[in-house]
C-alpha atoms as a PDB file:
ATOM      1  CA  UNK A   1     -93.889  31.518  63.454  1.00  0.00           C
ATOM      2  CA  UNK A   2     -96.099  33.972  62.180  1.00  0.00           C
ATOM      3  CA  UNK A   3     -93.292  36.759  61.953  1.00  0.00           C
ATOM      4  CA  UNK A   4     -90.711  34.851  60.628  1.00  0.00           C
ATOM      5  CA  UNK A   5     -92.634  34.432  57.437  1.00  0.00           C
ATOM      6  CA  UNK A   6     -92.438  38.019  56.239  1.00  0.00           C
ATOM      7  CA  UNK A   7     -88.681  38.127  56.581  1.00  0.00           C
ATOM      8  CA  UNK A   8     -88.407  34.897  54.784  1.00  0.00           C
ATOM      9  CA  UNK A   9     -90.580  36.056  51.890  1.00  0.00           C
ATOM     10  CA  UNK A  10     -88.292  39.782  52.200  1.00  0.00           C
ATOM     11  CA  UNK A  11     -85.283  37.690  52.287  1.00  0.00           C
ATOM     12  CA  UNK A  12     -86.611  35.501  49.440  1.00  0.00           C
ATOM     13  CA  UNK A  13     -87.847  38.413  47.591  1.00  0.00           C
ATOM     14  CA  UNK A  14     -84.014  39.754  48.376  1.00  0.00           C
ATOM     15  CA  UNK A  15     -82.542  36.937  46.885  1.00  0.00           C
ATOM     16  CA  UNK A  16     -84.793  36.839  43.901  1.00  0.00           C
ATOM     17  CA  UNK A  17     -83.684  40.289  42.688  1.00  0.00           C
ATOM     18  CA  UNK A  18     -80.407  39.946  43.858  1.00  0.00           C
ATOM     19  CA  UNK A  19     -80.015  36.383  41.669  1.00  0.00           C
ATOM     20  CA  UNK A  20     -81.962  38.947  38.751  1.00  0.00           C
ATOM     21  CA  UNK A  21     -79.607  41.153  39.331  1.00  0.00           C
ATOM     22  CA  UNK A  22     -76.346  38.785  38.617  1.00  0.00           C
ATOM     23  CA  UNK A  23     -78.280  37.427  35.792  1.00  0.00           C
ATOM     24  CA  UNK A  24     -78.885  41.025  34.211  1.00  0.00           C
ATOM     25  CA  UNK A  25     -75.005  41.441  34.628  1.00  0.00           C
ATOM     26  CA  UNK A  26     -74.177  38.342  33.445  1.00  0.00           C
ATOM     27  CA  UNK A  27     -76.290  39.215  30.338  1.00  0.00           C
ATOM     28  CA  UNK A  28     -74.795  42.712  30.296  1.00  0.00           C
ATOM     29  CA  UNK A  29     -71.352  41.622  30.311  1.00  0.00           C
ATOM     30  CA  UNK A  30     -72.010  38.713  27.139  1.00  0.00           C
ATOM     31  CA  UNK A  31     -73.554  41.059  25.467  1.00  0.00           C
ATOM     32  CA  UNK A  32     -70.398  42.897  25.590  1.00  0.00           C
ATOM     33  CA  UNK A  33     -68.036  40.274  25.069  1.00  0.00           C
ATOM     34  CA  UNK A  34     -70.607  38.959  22.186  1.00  0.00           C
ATOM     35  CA  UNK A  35     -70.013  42.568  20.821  1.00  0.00           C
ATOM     36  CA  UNK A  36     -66.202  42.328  20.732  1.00  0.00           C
ATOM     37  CA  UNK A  37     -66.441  38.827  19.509  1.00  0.00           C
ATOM     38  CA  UNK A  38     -68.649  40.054  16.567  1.00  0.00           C
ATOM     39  CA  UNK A  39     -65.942  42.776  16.416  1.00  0.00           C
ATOM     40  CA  UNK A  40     -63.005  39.877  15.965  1.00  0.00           C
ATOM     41  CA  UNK A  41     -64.817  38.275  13.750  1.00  0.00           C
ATOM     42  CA  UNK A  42     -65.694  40.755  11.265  1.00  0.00           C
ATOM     43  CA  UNK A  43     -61.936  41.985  11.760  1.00  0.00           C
ATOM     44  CA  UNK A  44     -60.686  38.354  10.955  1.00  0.00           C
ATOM     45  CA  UNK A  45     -62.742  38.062   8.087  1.00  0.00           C
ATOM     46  CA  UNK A  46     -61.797  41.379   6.711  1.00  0.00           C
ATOM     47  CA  UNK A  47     -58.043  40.795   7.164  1.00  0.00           C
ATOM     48  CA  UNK A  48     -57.788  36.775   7.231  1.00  0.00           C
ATOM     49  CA  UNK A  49     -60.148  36.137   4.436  1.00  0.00           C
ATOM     50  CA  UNK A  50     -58.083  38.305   1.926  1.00  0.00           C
ATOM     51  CA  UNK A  51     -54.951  36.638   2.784  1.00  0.00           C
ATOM     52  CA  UNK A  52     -56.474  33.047   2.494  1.00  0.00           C
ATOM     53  CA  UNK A  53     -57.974  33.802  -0.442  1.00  0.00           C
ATOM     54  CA  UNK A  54     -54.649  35.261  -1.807  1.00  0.00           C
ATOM     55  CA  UNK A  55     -53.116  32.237  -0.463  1.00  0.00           C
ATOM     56  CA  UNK A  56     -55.257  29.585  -2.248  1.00  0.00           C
ATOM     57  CA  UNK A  57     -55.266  31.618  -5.748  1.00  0.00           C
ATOM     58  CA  UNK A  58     -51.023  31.157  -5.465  1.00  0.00           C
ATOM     59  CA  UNK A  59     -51.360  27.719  -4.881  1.00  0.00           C
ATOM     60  CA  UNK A  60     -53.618  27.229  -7.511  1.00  0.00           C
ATOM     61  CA  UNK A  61     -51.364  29.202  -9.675  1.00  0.00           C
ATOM     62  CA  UNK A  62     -48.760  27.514  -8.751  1.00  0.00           C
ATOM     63  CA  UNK A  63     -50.093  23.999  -8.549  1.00  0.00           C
ATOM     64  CA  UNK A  64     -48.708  23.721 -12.835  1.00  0.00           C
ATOM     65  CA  UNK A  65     -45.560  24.949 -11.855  1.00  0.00           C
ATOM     66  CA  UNK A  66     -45.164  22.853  -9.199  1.00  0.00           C
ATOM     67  CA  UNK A  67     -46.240  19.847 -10.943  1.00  0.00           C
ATOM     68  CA  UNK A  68     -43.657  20.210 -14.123  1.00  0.00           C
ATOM     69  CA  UNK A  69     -40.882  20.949 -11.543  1.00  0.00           C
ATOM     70  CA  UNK A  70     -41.970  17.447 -10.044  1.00  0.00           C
ATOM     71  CA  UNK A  71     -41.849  15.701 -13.457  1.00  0.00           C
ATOM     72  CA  UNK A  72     -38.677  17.652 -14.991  1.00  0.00           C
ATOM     73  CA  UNK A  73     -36.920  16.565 -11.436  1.00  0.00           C
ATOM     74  CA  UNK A  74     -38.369  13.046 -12.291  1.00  0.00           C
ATOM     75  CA  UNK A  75     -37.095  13.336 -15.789  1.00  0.00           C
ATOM     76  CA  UNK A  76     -33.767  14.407 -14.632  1.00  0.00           C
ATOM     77  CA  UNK A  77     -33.222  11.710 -12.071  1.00  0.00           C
ATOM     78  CA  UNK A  78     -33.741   9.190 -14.524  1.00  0.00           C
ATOM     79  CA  UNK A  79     -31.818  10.671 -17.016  1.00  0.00           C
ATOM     80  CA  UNK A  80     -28.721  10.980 -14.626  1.00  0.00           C
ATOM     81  CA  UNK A  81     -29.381   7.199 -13.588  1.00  0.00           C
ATOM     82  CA  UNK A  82     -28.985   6.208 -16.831  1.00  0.00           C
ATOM     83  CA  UNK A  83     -25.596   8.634 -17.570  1.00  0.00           C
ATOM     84  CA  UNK A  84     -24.306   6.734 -14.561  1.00  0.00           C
ATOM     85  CA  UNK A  85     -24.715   3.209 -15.737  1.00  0.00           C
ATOM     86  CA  UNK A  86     -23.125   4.303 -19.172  1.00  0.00           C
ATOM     87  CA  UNK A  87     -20.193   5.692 -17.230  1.00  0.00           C
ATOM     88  CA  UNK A  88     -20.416   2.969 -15.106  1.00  0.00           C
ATOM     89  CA  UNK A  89     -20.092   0.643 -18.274  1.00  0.00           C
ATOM     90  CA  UNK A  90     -17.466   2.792 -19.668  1.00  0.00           C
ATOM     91  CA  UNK A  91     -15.070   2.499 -16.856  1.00  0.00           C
ATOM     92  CA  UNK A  92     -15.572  -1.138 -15.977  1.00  0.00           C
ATOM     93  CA  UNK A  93     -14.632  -1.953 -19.913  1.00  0.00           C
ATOM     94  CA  UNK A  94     -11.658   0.227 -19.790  1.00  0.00           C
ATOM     95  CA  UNK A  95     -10.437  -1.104 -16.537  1.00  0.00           C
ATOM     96  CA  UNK A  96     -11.136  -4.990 -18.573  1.00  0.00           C
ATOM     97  CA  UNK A  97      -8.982  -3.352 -21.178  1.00  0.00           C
ATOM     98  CA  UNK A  98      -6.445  -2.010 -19.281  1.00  0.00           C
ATOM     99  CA  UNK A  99      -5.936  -5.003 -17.409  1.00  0.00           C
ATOM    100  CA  UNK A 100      -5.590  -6.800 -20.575  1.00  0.00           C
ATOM    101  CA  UNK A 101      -3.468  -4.693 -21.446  1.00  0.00           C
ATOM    102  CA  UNK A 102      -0.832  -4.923 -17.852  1.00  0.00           C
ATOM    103  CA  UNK A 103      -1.567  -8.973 -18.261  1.00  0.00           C
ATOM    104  CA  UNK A 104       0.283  -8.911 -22.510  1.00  0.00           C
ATOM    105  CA  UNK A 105       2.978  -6.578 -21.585  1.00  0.00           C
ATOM    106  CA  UNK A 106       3.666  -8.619 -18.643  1.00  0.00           C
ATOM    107  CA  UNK A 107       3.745 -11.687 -20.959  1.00  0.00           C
ATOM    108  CA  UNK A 108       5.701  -9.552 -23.780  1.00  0.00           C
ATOM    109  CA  UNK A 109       8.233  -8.877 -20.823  1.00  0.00           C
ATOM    110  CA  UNK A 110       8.235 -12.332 -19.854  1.00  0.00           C
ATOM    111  CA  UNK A 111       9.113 -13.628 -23.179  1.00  0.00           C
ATOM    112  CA  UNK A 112      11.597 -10.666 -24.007  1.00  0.00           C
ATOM    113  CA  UNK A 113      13.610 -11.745 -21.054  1.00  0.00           C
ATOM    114  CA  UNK A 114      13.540 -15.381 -21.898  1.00  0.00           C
ATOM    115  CA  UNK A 115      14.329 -14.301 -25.266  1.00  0.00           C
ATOM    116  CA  UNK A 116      17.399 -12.387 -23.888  1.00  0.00           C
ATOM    117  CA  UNK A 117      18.263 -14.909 -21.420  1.00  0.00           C
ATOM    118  CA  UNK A 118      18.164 -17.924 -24.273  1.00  0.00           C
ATOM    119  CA  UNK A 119      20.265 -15.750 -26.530  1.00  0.00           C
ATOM    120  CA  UNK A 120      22.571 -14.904 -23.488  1.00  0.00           C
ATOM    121  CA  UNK A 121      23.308 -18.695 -23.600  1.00  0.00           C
ATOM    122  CA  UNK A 122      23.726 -19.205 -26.751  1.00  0.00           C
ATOM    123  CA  UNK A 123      26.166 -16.363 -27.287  1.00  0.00           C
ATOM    124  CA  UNK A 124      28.254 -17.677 -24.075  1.00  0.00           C
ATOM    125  CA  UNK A 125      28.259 -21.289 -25.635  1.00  0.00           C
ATOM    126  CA  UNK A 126      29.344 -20.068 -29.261  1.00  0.00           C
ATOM    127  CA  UNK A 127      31.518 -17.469 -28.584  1.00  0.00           C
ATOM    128  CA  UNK A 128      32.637 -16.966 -25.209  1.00  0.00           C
ATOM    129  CA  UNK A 129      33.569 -20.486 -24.764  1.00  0.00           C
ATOM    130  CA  UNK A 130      35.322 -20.642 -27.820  1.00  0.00           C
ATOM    131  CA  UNK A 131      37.233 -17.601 -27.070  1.00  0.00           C
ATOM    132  CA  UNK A 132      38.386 -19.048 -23.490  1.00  0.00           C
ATOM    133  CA  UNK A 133      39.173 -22.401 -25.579  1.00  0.00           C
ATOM    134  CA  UNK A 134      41.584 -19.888 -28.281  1.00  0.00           C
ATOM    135  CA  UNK A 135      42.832 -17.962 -25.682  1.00  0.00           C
ATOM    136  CA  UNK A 136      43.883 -20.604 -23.472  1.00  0.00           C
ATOM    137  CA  UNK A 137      45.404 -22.452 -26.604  1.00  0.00           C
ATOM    138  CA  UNK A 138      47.325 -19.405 -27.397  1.00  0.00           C
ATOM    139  CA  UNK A 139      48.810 -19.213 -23.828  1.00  0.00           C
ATOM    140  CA  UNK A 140      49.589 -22.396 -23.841  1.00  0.00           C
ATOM    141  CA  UNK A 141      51.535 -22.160 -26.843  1.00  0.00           C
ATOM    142  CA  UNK A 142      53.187 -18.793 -25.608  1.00  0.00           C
ATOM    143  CA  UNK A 143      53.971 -20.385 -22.355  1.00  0.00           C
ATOM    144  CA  UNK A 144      55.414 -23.282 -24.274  1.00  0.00           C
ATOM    145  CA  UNK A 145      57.345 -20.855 -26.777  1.00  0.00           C
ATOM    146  CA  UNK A 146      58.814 -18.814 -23.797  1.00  0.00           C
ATOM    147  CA  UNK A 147      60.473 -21.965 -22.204  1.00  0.00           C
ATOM    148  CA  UNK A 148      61.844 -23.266 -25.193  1.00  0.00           C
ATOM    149  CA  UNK A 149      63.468 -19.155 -25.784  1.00  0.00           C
ATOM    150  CA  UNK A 150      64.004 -18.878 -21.712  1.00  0.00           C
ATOM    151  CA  UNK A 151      65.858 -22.739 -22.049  1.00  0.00           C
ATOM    152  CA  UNK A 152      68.469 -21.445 -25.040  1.00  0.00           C
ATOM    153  CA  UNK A 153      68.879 -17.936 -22.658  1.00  0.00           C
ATOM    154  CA  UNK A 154      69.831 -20.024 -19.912  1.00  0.00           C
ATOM    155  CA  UNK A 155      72.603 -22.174 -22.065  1.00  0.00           C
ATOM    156  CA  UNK A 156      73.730 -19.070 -23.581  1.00  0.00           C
ATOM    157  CA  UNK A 157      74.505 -17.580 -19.905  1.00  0.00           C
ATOM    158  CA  UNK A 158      71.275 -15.765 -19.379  1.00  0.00           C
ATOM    159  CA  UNK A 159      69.213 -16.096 -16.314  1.00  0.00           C
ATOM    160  CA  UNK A 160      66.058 -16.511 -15.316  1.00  0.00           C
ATOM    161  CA  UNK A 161      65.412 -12.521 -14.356  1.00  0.00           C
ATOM    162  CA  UNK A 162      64.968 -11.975 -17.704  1.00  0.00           C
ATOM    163  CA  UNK A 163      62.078 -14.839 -18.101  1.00  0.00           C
ATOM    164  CA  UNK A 164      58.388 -13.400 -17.575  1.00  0.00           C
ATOM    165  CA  UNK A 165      56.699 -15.919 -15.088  1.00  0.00           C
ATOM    166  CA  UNK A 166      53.390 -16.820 -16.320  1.00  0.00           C
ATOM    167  CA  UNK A 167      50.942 -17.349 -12.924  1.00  0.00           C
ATOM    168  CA  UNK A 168      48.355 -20.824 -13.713  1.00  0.00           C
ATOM    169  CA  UNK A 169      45.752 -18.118 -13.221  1.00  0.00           C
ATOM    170  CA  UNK A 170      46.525 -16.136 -16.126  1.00  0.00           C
ATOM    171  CA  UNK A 171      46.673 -19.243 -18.340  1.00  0.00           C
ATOM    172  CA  UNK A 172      43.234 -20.517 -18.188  1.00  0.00           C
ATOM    173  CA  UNK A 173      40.332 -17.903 -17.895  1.00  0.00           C
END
């Protein structure tokens, strides 16, 4: 046992430096990547910073601007609410009027035809009836007056071809 502890010191030994080794490589290669990082960085903040900065002076610039446009499109939405329920008023009391309006000249109509039909009546009672009442009163009497002349015709040797023949339908109307 004796000569197996200088090969397990070597081999310790070996592994010491070799684990020193991967932890000077280790170190080696964040030192690089800490270098490129640092590298980034500064590059960000040259370029990103600017550009942020930029960004947040608009905004604040146009925070005002953005704020009126907010109440002028307030503003306008209430005004055009309130155009709307004048219109709206506007055409509902027209339509009321309108249909007034139908509902009298319906009624006018109504009593125009009455009117028309009433007098309609009246004239066929005064004068059309009377008419029919002359008329058939005159027949009558022309009828009568043509058989008394159509009688003497027929004692005199005339005949009855010579007579106009009155048809019953001709005599009343």
């Amino acid at each position: 046992m004796d000569n197996l502890t200088p090969i397990f010191i070597a081999l310790t030994g070996a592994a010491v430096l070799l684990q020193a080794g991967v932890l000077v490589g280790i170190y080696l290669s964040l030192r690089k990547s800490s270098a490129r990082m640092e590298a980034i960085a500064a590059e960000v903040k040259n370029k990103a910073l600017p550009a942020l900065e930029k960004a947040q002076a608009l905004l604040t610039e146009l925070q005002p601007k953005l704020a009126a446009i907010s109440d002028n499109v307030v503003e306008t939405t209430t005004l055009a609410r309130a155009q709307l329920q004048r219109v709206d008023a506007t055409v509902n009391d027209a339509l009321d009027r309108a249909r007034l309006q139908v509902i009298r000249a319906d009624e006018l109509l109504t009593r125009t035809i009455d009117r028309v039909e009433a007098t309609s009546e009246i004239v066929q009672k005064t004068v059309v009836s009377p008419v029919r009442q002359v008329s058939g009163l005159i027949q009558g009497v022309t009828a009568g007056i043509e058989f008394l002349f159509a009688g003497r015709g027929r004692r005199n040797g005339g005949s009855r071809e010579g007579r106009r023949a009155v048809p019953q339908d001709e005599m009343f109307i």
